[in-house]
N, C-alpha and C. Protein backbone atom coordinates (compact mmCIF):
# COMPACT_ATOMS: atom_id res chain seq x y z
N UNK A 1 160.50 82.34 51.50
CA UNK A 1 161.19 83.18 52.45
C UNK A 1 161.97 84.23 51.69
N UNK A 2 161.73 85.30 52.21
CA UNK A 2 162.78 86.13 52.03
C UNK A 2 163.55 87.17 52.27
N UNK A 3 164.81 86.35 53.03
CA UNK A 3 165.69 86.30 53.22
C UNK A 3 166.98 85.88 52.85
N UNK A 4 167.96 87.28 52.14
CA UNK A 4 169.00 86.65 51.40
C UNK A 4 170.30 87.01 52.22
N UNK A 5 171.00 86.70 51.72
CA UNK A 5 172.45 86.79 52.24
C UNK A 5 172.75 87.34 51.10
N UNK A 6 173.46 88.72 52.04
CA UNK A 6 174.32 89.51 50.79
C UNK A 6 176.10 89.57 51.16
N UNK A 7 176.61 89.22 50.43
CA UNK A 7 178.16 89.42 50.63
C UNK A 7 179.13 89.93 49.69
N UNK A 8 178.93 91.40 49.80
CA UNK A 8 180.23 92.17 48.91
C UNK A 8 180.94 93.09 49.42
N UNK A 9 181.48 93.76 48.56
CA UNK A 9 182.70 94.65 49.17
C UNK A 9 182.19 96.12 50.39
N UNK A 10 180.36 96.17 49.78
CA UNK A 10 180.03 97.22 50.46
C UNK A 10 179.05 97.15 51.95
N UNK A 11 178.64 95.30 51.63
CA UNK A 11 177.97 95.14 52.84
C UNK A 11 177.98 93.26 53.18
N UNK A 12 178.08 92.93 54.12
CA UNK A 12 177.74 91.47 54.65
C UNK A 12 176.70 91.91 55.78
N UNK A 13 175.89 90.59 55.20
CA UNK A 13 174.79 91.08 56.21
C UNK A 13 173.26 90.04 55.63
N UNK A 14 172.63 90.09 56.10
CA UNK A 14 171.18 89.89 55.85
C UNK A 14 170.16 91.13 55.06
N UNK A 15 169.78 90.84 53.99
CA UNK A 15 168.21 91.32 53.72
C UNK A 15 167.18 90.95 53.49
N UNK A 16 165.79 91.45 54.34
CA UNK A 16 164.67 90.72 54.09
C UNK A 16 164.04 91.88 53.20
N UNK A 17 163.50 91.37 52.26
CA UNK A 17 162.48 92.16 51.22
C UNK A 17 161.31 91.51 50.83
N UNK A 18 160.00 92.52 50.83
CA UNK A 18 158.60 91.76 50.52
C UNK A 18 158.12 93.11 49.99
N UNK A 19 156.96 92.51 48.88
CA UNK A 19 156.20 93.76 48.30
C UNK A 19 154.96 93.36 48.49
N UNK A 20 154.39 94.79 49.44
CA UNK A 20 153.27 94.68 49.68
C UNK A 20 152.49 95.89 49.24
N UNK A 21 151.00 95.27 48.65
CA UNK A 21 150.17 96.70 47.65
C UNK A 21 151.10 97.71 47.11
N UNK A 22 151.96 96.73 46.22
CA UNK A 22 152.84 97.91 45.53
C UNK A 22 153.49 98.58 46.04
N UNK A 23 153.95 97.86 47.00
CA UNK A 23 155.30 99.19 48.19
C UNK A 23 156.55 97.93 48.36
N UNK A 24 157.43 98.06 47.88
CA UNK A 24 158.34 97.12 48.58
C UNK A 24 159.20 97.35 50.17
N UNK A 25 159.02 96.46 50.86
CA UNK A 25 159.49 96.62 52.03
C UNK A 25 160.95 96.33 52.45
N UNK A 26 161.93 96.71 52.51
CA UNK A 26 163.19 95.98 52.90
C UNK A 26 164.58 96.54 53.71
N UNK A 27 164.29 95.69 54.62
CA UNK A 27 165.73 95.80 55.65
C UNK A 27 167.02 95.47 55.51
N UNK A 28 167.82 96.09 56.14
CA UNK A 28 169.05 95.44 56.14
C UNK A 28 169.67 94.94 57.59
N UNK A 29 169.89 93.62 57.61
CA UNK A 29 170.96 93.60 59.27
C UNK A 29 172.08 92.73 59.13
N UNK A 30 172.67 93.36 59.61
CA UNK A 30 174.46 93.72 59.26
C UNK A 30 174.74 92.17 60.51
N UNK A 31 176.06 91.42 59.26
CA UNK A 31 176.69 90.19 60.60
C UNK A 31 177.60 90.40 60.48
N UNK A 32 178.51 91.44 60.76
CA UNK A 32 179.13 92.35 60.69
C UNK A 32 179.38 93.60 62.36
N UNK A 33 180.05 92.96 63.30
CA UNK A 33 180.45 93.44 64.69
C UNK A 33 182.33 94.18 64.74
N UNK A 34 182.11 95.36 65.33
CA UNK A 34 183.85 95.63 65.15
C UNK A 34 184.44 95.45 64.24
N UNK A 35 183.94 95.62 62.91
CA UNK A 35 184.83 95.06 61.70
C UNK A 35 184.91 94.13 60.91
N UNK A 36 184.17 92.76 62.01
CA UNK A 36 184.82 91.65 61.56
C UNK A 36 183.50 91.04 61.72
N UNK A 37 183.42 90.12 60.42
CA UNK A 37 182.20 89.08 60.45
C UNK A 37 181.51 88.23 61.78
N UNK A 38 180.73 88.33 62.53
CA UNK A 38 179.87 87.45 63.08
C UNK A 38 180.20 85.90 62.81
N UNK A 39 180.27 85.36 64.08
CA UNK A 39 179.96 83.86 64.02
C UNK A 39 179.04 82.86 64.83
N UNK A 40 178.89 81.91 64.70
CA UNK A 40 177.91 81.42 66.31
C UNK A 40 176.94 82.11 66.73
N UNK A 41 176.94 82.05 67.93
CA UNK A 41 175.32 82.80 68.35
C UNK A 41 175.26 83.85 68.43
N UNK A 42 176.45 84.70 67.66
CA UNK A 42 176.07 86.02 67.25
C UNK A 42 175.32 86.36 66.24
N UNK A 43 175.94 85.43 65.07
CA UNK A 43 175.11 85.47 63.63
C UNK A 43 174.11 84.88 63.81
N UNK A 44 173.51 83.51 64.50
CA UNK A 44 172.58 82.88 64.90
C UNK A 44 171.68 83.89 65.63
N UNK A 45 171.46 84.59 66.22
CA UNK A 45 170.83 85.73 66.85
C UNK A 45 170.53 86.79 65.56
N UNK A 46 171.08 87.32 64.87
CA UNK A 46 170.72 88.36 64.18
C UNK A 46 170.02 87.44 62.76
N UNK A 47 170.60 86.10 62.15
CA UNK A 47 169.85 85.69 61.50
C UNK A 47 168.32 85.23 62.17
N UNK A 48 167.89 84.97 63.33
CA UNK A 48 166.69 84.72 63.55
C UNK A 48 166.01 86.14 64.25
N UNK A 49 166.31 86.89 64.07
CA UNK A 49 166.06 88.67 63.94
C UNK A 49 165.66 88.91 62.81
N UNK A 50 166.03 88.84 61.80
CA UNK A 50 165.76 88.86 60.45
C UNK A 50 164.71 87.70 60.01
N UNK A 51 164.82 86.57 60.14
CA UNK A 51 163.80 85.87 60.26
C UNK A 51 162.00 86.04 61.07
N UNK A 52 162.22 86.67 62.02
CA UNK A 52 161.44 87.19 62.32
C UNK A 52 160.40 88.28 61.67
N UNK A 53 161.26 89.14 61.37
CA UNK A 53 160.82 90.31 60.55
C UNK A 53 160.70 90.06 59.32
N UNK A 54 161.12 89.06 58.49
CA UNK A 54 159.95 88.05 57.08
C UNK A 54 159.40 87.46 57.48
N UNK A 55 158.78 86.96 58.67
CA UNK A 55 157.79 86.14 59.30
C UNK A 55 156.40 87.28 59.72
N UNK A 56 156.72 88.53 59.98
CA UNK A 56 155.79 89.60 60.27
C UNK A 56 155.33 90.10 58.90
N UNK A 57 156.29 90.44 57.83
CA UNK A 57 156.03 90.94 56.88
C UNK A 57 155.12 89.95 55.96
N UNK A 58 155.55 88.79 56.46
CA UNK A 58 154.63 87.67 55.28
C UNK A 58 153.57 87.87 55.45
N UNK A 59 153.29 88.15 57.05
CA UNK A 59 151.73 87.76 57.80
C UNK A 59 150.70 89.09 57.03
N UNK A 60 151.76 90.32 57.22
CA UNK A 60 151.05 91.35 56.32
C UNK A 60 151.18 91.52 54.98
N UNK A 61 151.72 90.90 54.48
CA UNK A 61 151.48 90.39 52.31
C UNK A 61 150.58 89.66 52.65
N UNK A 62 150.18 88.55 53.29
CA UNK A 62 149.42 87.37 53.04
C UNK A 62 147.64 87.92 53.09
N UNK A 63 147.39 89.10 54.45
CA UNK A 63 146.31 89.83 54.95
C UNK A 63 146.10 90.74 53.31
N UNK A 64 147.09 91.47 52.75
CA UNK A 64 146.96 92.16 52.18
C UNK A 64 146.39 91.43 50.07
N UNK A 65 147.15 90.35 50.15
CA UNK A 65 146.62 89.30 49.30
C UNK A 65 145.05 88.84 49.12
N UNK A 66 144.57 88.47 50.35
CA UNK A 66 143.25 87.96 51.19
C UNK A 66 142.39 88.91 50.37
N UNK A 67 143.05 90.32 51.05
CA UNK A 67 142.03 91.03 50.99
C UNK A 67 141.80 91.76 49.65
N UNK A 68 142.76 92.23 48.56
CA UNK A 68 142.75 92.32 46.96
C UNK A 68 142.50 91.17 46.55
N UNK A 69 142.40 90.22 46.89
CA UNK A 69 141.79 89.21 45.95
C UNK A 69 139.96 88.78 46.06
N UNK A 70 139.25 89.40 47.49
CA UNK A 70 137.84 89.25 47.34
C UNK A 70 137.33 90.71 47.01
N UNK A 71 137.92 91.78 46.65
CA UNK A 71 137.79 92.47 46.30
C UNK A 71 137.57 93.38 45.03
N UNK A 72 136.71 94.02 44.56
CA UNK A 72 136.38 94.03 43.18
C UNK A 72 137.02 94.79 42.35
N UNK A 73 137.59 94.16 41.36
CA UNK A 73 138.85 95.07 40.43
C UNK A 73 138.06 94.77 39.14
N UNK A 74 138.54 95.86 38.72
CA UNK A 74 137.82 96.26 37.71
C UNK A 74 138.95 97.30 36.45
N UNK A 75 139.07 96.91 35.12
CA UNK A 75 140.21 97.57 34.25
C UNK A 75 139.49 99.01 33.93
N UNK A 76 140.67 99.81 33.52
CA UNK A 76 140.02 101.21 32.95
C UNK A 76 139.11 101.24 32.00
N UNK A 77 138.54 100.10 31.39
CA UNK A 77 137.24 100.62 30.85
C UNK A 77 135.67 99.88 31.65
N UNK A 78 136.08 99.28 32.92
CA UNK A 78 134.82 99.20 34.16
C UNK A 78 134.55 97.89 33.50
N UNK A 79 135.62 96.78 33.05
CA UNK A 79 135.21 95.67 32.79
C UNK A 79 136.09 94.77 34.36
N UNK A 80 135.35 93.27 34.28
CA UNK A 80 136.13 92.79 35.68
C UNK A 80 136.99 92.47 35.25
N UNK A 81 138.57 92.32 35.80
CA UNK A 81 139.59 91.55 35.28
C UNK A 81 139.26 90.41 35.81
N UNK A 82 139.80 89.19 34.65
CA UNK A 82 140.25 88.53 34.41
C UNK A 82 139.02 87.81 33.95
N UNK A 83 137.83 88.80 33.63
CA UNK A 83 136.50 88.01 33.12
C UNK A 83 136.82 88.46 31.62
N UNK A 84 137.05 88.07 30.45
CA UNK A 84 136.70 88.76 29.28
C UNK A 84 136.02 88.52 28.53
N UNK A 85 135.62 89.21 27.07
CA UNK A 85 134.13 88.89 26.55
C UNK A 85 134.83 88.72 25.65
N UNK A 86 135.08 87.91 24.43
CA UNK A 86 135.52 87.64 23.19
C UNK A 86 134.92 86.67 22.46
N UNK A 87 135.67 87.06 21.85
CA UNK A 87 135.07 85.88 20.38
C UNK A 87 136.04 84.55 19.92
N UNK A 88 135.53 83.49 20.12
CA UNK A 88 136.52 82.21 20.25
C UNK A 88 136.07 81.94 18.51
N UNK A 89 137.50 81.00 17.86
CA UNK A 89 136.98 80.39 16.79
C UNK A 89 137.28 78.95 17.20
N UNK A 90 135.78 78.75 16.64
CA UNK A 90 135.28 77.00 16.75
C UNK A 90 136.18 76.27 15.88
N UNK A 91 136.21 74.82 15.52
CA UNK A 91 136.97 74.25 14.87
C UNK A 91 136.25 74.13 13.29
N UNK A 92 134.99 74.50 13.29
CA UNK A 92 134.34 74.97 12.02
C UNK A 92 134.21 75.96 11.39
N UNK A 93 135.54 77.05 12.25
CA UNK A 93 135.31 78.61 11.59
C UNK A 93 134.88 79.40 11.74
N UNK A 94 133.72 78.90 12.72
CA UNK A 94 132.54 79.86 13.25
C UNK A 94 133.21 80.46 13.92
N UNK A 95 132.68 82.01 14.37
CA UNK A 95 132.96 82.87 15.92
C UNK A 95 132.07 82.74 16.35
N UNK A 96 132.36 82.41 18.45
CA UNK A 96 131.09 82.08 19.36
C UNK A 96 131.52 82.78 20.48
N UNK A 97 130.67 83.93 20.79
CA UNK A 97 131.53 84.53 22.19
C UNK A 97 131.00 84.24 23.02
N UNK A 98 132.18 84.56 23.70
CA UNK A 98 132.28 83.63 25.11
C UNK A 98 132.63 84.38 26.48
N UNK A 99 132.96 84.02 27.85
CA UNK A 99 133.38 84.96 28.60
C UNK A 99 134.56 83.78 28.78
N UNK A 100 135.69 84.23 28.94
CA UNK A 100 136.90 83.95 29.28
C UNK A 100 137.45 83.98 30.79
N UNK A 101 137.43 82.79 31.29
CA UNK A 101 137.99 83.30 33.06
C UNK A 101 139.45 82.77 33.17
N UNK A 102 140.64 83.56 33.47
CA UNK A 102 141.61 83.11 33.94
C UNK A 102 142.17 83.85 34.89
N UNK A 103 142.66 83.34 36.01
CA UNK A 103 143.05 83.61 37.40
C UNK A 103 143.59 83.30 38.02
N UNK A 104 144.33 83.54 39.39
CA UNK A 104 145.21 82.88 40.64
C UNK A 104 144.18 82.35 41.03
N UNK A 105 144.01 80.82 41.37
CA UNK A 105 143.29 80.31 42.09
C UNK A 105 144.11 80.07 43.51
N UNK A 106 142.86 80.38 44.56
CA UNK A 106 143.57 80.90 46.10
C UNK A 106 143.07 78.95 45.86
N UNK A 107 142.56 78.23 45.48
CA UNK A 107 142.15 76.82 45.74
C UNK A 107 143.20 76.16 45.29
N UNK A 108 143.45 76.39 43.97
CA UNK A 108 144.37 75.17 43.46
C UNK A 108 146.35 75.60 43.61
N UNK A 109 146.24 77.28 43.51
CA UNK A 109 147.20 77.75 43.79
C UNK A 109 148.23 77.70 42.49
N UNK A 110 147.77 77.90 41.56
CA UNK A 110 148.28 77.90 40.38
C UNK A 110 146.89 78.88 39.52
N UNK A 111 147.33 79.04 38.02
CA UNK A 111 146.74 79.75 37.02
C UNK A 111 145.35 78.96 37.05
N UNK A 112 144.22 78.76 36.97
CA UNK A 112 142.91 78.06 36.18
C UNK A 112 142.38 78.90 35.20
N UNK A 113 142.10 78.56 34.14
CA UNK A 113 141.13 79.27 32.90
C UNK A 113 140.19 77.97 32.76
N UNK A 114 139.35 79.30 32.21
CA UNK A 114 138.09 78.08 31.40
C UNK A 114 137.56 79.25 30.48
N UNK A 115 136.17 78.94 29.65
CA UNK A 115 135.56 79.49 29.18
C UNK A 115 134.21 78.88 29.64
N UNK A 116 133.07 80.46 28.97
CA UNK A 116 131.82 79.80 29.09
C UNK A 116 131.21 80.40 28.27
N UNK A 117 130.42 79.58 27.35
CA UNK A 117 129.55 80.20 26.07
C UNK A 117 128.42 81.06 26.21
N UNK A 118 128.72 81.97 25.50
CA UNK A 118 127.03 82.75 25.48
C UNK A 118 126.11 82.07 24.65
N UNK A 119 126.48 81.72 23.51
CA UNK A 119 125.63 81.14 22.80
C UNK A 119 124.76 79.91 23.17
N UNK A 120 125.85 78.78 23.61
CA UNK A 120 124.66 77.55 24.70
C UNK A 120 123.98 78.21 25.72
N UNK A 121 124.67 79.19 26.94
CA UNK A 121 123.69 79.65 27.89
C UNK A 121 123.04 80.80 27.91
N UNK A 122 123.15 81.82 26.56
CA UNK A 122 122.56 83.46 27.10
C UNK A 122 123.06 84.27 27.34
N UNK A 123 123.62 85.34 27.58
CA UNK A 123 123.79 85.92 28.01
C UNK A 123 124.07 86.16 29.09
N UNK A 124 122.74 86.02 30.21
CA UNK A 124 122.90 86.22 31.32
C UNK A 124 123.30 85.38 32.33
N UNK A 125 122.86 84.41 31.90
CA UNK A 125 123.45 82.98 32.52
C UNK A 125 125.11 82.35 32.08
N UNK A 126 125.16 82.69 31.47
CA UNK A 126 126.87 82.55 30.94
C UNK A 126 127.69 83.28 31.83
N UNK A 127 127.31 84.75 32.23
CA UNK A 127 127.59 85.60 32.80
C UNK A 127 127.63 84.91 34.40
N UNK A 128 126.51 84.64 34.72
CA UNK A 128 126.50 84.43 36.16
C UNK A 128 127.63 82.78 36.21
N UNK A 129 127.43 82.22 35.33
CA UNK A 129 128.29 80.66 35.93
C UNK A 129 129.93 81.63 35.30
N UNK A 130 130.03 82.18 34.54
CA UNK A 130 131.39 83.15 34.96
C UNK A 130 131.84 83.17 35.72
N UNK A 131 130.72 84.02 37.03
CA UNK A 131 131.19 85.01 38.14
C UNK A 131 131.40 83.81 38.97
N UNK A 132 130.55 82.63 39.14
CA UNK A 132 130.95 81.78 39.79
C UNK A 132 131.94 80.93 39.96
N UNK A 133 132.53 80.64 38.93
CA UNK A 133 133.56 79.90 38.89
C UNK A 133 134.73 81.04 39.23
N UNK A 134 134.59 82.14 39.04
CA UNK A 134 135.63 83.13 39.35
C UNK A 134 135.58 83.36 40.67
N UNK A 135 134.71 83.37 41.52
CA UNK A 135 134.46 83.44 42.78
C UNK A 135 134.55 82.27 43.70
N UNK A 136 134.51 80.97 42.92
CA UNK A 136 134.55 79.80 43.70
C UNK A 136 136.59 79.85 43.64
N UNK A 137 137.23 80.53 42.71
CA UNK A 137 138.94 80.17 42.97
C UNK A 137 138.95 81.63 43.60
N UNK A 138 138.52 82.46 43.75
CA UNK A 138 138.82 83.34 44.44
C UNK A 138 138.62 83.53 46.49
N UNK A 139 138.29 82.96 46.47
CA UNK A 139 137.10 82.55 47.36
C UNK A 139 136.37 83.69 47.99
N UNK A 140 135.22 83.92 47.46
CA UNK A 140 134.32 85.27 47.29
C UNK A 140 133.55 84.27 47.52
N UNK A 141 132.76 84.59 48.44
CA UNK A 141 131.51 84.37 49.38
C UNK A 141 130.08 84.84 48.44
N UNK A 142 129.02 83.92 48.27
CA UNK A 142 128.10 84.44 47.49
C UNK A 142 127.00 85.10 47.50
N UNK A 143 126.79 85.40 49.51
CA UNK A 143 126.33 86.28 49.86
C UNK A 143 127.09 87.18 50.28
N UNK A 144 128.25 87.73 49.62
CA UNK A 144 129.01 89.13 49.96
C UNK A 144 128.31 89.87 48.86
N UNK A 145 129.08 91.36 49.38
CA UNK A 145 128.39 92.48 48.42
C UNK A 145 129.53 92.42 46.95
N UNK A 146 130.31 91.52 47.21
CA UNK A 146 131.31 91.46 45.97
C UNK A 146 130.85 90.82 45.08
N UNK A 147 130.06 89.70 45.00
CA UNK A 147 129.89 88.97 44.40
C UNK A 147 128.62 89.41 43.52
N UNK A 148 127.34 90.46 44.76
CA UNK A 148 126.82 91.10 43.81
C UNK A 148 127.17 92.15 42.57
N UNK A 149 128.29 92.94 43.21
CA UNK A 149 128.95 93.69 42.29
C UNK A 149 129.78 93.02 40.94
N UNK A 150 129.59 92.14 41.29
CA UNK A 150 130.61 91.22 40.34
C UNK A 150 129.04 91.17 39.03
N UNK A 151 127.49 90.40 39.60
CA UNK A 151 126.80 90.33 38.86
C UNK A 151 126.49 91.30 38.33
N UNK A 152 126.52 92.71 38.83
CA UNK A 152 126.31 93.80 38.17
C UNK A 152 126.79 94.22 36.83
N UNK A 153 128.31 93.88 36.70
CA UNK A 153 129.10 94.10 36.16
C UNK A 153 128.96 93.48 34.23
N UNK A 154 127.84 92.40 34.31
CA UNK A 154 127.63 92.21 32.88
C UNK A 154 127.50 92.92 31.97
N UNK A 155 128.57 92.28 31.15
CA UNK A 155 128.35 93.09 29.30
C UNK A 155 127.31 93.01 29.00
N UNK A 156 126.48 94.30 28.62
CA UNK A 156 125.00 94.60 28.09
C UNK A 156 125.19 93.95 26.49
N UNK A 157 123.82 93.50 26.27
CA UNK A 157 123.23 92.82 24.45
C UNK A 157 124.32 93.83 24.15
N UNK A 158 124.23 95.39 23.93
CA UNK A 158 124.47 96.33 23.56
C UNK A 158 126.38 95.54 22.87
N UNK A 159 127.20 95.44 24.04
CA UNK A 159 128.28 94.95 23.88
C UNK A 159 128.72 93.63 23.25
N UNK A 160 127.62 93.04 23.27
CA UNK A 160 127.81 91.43 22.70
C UNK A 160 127.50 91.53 21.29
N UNK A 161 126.80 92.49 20.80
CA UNK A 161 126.56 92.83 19.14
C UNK A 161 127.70 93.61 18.57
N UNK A 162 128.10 94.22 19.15
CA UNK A 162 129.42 95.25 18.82
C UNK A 162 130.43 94.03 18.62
N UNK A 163 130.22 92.94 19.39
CA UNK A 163 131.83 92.27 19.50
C UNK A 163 131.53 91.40 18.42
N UNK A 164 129.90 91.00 18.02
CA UNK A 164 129.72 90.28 16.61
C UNK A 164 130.42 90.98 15.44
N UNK A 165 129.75 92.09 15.56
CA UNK A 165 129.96 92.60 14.21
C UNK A 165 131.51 93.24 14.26
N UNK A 166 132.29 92.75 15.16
CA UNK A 166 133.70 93.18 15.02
C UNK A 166 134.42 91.80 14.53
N UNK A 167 133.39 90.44 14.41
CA UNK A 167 134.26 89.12 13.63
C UNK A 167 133.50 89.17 12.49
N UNK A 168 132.60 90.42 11.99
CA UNK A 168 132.20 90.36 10.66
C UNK A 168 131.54 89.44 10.03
């Protein structure tokens, strides 16, 4: 919730604040009548006024969440976030790249990472159980057009040799 209680010299009162797509939203309502502080079902009335209006605003963060999260993001150089292509070191020294998934899972509701090897599956198949596991905490539907865009989105051979010869 949020909804705080503010009490200083310049205001008593209620504020609800929420940030939604990068806009923060926030009111102020005053318990504060003729001068003199609110009590009883005066303040009881304007606190469930204010309650209300973080109960509307949640409903539109929560729509607005939904909907940036099955949606395809992508960093300034047209890679997916939170898929990355790197190079892991094994416990033998070796470098083995890998695709890296870490994310808000809308399932577990906390951080999940994993990895998945190119080297055991390929390339392309490394790639696709990626997108899947990124799409199964996201919850991206696998006949949406996101999910194709998501397969689109694989690092070409082209990129997976560049990232060799960058562990030398």
């Amino acid at each position: 919730m949020s909804v705080e209680l503010l009490d200083n010299d310049r205001f008593f009162g209620l504020r609800v604040r929420r940030q939604i797509d990068g806009k923060t939203y926030q009111e102020y309502f005053s318990l504060k009548a003729d001068g003199k502080r609110m009590t009883g079902k005066a303040r009881a009335a304007v606190k469930a006024q204010a309650e209300a209006r973080d109960e509307e605003l949640s409903g539109i963060q929560s729509r607005s969440r939904d909907n940036a999260a099955k949606a395809l993001q992508l960093d300034t150089s047209g890679r997916v976030k939170g898929i990355l292509f790197r190079l892991k070191r094994e416990k033998s020294g070796t470098w083995t790249p890998v695709f890296q998934i870490g994310l808000m899972s809308r399932i577990r509701d906390k951080v999940v990472n994993t990895t998945v090897s190119v080297n055991r599956f390929g390339l392309e198949d490394a790639w696709v159980r990626a997108v899947e596991f990124y799409c199964e905490h996201k919850g991206i539907d696998k006949r949406s057009r996101t999910y194709k865009e998501l397969l689109a989105h694989q690092p070409s051979k082209r990129e997976l040799n560049a990232l060799l010869r960058s562990a030398g």
